[in-house]
N, C-alpha and C. Protein backbone atom coordinates (compact mmCIF):
# COMPACT_ATOMS: atom_id res chain seq x y z
N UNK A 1 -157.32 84.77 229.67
CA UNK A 1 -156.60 84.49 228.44
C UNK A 1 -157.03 85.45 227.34
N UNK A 2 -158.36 85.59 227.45
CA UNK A 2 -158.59 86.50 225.90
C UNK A 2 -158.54 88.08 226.50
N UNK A 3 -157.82 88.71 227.93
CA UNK A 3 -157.19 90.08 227.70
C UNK A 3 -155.92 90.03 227.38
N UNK A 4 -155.12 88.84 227.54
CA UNK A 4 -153.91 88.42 227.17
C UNK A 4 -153.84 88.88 225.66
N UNK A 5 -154.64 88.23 224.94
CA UNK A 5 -154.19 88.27 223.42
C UNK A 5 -154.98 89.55 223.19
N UNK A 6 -156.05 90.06 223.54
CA UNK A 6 -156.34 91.73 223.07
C UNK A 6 -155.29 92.83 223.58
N UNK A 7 -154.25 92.58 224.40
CA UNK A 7 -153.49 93.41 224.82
C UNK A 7 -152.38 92.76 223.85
N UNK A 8 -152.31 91.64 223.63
CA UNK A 8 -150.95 91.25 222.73
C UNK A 8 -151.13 92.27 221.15
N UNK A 9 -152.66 91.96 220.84
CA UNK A 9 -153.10 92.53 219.66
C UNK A 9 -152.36 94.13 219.35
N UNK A 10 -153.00 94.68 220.70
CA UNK A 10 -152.94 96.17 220.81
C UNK A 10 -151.33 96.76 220.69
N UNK A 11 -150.55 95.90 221.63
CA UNK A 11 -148.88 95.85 221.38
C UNK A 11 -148.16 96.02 220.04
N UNK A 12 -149.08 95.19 219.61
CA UNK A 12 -148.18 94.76 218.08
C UNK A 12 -148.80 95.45 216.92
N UNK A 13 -150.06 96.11 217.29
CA UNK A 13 -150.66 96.98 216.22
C UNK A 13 -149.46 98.37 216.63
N UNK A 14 -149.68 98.89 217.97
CA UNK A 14 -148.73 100.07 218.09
C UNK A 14 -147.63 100.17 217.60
N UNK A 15 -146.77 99.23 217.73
CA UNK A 15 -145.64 98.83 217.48
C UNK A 15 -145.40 99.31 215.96
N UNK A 16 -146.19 99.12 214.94
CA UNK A 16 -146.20 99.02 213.84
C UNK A 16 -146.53 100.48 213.51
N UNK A 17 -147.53 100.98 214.48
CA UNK A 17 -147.75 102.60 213.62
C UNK A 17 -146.37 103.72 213.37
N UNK A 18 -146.34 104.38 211.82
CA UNK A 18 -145.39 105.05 212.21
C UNK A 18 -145.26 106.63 213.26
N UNK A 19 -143.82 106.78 213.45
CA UNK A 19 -143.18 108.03 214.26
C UNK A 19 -143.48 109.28 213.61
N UNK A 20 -143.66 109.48 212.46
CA UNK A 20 -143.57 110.27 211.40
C UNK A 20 -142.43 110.99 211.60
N UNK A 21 -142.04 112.72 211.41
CA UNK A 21 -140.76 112.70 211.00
C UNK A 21 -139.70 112.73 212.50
N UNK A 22 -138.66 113.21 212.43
CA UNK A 22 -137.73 112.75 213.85
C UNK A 22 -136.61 114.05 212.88
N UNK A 23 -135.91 114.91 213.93
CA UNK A 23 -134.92 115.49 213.60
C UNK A 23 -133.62 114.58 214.03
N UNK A 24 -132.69 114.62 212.95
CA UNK A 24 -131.55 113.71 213.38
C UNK A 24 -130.29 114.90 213.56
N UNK A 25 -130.40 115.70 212.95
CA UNK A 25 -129.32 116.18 212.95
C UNK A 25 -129.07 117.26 212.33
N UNK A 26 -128.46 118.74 212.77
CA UNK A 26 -128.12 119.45 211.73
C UNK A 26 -127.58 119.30 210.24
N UNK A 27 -127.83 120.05 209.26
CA UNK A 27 -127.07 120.22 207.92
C UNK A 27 -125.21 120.40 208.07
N UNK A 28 -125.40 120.94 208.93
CA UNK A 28 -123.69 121.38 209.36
C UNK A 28 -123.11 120.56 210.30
N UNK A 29 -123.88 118.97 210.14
CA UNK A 29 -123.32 118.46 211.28
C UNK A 29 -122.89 117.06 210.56
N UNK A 30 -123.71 117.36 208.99
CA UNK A 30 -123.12 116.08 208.21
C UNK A 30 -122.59 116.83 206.88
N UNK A 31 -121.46 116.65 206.91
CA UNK A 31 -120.69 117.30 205.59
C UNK A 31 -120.59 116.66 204.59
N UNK A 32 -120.38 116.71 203.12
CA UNK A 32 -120.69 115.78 202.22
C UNK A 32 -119.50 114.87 202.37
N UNK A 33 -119.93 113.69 201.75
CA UNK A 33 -118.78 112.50 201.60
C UNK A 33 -119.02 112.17 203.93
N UNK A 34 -119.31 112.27 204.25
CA UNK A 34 -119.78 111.44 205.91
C UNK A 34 -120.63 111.01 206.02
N UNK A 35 -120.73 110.19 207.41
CA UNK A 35 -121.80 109.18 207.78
C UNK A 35 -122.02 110.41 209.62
N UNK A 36 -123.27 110.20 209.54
CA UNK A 36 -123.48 110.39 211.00
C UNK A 36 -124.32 109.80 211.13
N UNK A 37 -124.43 109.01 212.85
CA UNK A 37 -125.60 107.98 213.31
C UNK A 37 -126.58 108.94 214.76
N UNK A 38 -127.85 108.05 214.35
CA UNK A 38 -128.35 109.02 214.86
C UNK A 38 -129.20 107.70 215.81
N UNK A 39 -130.05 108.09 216.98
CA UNK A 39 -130.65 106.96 217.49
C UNK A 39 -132.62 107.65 217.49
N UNK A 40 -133.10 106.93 217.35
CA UNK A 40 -134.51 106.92 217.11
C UNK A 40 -135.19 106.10 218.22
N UNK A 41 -136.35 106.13 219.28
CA UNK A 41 -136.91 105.45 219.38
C UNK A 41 -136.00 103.53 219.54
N UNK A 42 -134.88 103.96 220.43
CA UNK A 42 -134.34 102.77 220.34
C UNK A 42 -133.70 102.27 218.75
N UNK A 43 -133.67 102.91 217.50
CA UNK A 43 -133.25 102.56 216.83
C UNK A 43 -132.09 103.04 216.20
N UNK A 44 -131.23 102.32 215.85
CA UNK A 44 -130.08 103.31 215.67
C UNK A 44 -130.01 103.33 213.68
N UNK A 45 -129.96 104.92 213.17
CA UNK A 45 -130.36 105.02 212.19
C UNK A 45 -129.14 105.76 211.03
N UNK A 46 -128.48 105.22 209.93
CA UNK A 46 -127.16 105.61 209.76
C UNK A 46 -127.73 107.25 208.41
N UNK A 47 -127.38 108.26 208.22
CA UNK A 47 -127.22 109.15 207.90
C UNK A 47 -126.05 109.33 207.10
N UNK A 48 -126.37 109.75 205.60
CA UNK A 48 -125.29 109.52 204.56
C UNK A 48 -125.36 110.80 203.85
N UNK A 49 -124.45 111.90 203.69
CA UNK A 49 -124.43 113.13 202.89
C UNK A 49 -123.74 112.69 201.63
N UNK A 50 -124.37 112.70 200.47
CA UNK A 50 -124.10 112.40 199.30
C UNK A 50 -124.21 113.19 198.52
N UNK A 51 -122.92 114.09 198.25
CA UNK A 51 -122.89 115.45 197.52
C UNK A 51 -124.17 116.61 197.62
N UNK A 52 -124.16 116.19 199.04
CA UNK A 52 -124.97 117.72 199.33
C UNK A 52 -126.83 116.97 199.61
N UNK A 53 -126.81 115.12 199.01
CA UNK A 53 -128.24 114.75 199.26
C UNK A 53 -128.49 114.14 200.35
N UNK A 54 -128.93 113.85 201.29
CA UNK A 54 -129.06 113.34 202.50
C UNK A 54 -129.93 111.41 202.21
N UNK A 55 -129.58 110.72 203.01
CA UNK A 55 -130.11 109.15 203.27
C UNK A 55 -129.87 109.10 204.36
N UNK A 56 -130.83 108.18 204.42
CA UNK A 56 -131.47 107.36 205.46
C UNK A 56 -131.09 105.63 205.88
N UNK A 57 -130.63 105.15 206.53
CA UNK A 57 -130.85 103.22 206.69
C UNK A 57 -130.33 103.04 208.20
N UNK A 58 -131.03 101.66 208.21
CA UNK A 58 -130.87 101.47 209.42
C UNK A 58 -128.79 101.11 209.18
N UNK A 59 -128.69 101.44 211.07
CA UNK A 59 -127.27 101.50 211.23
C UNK A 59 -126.42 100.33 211.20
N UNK A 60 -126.84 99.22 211.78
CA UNK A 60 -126.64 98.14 212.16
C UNK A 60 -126.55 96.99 210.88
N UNK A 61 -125.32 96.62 210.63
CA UNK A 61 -124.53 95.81 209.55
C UNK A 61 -125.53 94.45 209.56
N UNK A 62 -126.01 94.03 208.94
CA UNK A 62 -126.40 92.59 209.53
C UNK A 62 -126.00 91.28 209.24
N UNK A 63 -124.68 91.68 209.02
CA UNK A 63 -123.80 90.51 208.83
C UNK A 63 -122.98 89.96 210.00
N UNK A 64 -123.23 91.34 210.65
CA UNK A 64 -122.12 90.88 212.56
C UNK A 64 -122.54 91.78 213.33
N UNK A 65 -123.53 92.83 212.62
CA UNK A 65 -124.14 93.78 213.67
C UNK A 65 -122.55 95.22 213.97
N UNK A 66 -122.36 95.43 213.39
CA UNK A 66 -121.35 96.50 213.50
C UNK A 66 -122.14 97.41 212.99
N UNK A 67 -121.85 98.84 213.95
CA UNK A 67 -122.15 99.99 213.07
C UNK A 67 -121.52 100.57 211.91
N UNK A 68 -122.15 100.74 210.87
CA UNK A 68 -122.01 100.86 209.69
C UNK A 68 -121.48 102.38 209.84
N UNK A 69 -121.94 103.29 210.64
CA UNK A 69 -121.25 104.82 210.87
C UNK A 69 -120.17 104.66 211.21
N UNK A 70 -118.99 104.10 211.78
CA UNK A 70 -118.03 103.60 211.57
C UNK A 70 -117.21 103.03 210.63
N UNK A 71 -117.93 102.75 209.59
CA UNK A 71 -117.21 102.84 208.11
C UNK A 71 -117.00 103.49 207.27
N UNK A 72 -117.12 103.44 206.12
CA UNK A 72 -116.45 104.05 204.96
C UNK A 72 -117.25 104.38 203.83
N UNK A 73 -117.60 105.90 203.90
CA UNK A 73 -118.77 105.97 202.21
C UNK A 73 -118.22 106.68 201.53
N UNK A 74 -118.10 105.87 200.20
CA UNK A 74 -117.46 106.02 198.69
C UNK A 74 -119.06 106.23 197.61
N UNK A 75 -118.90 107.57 197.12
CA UNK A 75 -120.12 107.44 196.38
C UNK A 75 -121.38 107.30 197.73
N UNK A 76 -122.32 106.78 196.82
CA UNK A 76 -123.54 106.35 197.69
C UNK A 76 -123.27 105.23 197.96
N UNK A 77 -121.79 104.19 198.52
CA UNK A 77 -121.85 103.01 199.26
C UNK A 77 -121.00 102.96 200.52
N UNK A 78 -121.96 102.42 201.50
CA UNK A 78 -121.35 102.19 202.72
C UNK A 78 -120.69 101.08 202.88
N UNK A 79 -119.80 101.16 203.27
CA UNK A 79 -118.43 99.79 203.57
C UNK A 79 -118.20 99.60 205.17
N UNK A 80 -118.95 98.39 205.53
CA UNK A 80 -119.04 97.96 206.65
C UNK A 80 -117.08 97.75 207.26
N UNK A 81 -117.17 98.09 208.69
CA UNK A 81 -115.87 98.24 209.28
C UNK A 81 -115.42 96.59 209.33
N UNK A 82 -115.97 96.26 209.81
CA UNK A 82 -115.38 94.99 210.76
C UNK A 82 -115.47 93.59 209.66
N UNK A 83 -116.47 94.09 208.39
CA UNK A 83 -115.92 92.75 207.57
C UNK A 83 -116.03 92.98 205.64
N UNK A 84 -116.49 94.45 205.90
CA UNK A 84 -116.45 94.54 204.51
C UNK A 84 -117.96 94.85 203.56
N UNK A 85 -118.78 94.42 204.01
CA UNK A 85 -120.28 94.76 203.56
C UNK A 85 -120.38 96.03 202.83
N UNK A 86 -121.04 95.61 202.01
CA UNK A 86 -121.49 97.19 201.67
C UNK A 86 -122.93 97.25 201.05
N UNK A 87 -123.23 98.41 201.76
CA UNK A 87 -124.59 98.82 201.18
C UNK A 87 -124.81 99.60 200.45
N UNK A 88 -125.86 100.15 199.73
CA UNK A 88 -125.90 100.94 198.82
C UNK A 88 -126.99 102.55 200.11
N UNK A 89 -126.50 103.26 200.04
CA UNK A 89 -127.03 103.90 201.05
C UNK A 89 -128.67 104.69 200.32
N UNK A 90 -128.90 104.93 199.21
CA UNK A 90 -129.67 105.44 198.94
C UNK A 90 -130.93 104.07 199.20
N UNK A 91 -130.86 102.98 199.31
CA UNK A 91 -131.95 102.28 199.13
C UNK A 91 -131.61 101.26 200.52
N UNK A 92 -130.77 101.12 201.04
CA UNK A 92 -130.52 100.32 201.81
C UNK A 92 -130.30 98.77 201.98
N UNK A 93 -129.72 98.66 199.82
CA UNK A 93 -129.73 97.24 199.28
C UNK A 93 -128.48 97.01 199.86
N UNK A 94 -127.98 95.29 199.50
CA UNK A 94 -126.56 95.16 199.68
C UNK A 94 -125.76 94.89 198.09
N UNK A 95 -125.58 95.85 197.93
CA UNK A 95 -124.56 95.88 197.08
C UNK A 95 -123.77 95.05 196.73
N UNK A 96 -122.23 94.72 197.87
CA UNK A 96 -121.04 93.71 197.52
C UNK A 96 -120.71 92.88 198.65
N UNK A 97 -120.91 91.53 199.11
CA UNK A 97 -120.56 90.72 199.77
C UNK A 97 -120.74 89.44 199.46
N UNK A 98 -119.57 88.73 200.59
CA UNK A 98 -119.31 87.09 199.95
C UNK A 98 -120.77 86.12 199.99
N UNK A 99 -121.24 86.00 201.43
CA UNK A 99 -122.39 86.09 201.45
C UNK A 99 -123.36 86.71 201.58
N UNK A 100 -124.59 85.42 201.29
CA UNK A 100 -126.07 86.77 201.40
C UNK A 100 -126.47 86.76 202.86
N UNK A 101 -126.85 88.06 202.88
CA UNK A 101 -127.30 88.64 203.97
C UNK A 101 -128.17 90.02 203.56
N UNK A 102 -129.25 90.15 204.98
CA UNK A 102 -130.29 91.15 204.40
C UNK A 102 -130.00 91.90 203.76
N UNK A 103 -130.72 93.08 203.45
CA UNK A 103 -130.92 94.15 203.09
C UNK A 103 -131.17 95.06 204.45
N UNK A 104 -130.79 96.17 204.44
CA UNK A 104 -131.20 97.38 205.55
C UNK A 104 -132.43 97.87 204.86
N UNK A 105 -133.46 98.44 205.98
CA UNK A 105 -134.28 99.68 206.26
C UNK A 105 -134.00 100.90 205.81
N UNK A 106 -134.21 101.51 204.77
CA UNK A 106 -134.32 102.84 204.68
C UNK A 106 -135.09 104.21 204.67
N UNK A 107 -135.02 104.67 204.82
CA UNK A 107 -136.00 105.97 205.57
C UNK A 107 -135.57 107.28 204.54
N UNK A 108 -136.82 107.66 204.45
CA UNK A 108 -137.46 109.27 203.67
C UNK A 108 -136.31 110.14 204.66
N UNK A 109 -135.85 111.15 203.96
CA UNK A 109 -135.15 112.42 204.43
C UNK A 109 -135.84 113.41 203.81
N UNK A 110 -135.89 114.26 204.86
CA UNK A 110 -136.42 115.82 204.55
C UNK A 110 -135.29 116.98 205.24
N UNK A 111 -135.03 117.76 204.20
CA UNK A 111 -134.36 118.82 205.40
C UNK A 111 -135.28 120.23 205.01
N UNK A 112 -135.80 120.74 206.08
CA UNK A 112 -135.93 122.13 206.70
C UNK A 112 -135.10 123.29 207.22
N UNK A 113 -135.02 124.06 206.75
CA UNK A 113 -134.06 125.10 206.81
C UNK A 113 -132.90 124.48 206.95
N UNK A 114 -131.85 124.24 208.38
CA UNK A 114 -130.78 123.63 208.41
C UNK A 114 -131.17 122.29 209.27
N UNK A 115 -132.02 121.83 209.33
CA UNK A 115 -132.50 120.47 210.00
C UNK A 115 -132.68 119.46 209.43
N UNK A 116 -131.98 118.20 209.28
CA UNK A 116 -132.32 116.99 208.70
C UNK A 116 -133.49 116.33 209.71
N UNK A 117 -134.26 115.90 208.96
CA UNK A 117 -135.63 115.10 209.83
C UNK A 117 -135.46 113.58 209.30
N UNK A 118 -135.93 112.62 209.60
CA UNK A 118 -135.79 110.93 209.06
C UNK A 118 -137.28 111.08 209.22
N UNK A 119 -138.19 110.12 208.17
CA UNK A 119 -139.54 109.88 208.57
C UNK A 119 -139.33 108.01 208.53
N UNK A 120 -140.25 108.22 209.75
CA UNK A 120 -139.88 106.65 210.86
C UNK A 120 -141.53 105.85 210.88
């Protein structure tokens, strides 16, 4: 029993350390005013060009679980497909919906020469 829980320990400490940075995607592969999704480590991570600034949030709507790269960004807000959500993409708040529901994950962007990186 007690390698059980020192291996549970060890799981859930890893789990937690971060990826540091991750290339998602070329500069020329997100044009301003688009969404591109990118997957991480099992995570799927939504990518927002906002007049030339790059964001970060997780992809996944959490109001029905729809990908949010499949919707619609006006300004810095993402407009969920399938019911309307919207997030604010620079912070990964929710902005406008009937009900409450989380907030998304958002993630540091760096770009390097023509490389967008996410730090995870």
């Amino acid at each position: 029993m007690f390698v059980a829980q020192i291996r549970k320990i060890i799981k859930n400490t890893l789990m937690k350390l971060p990826m540091g940075k991750v290339i998602v995607a070329k500069t020329s592969d997100v044009a301003p005013g688009t969404l591109h999704k990118a997957s991480i480590d099992g995570r799927e991570i939504l990518v927002a060009n906002v007049d030339g600034k790059y964001y970060a949030m997780d992809d996944t709507c959490t109001h029905a679980g729809a990908s949010l790269s499949e919707g619609a960004l006006d300004g810095n807000i993402v407009t969920c497909g399938w019911h309307g959500a919207q997030f604010d993409c620079k912070s990964g708040k929710l902005d406008k919906f009937p009900a409450k529901i989380n907030n998304l994950k958002s993630y540091n962007v760096l770009v390097e020469s023509d490389n967008i990186f996410v730090e995870v």
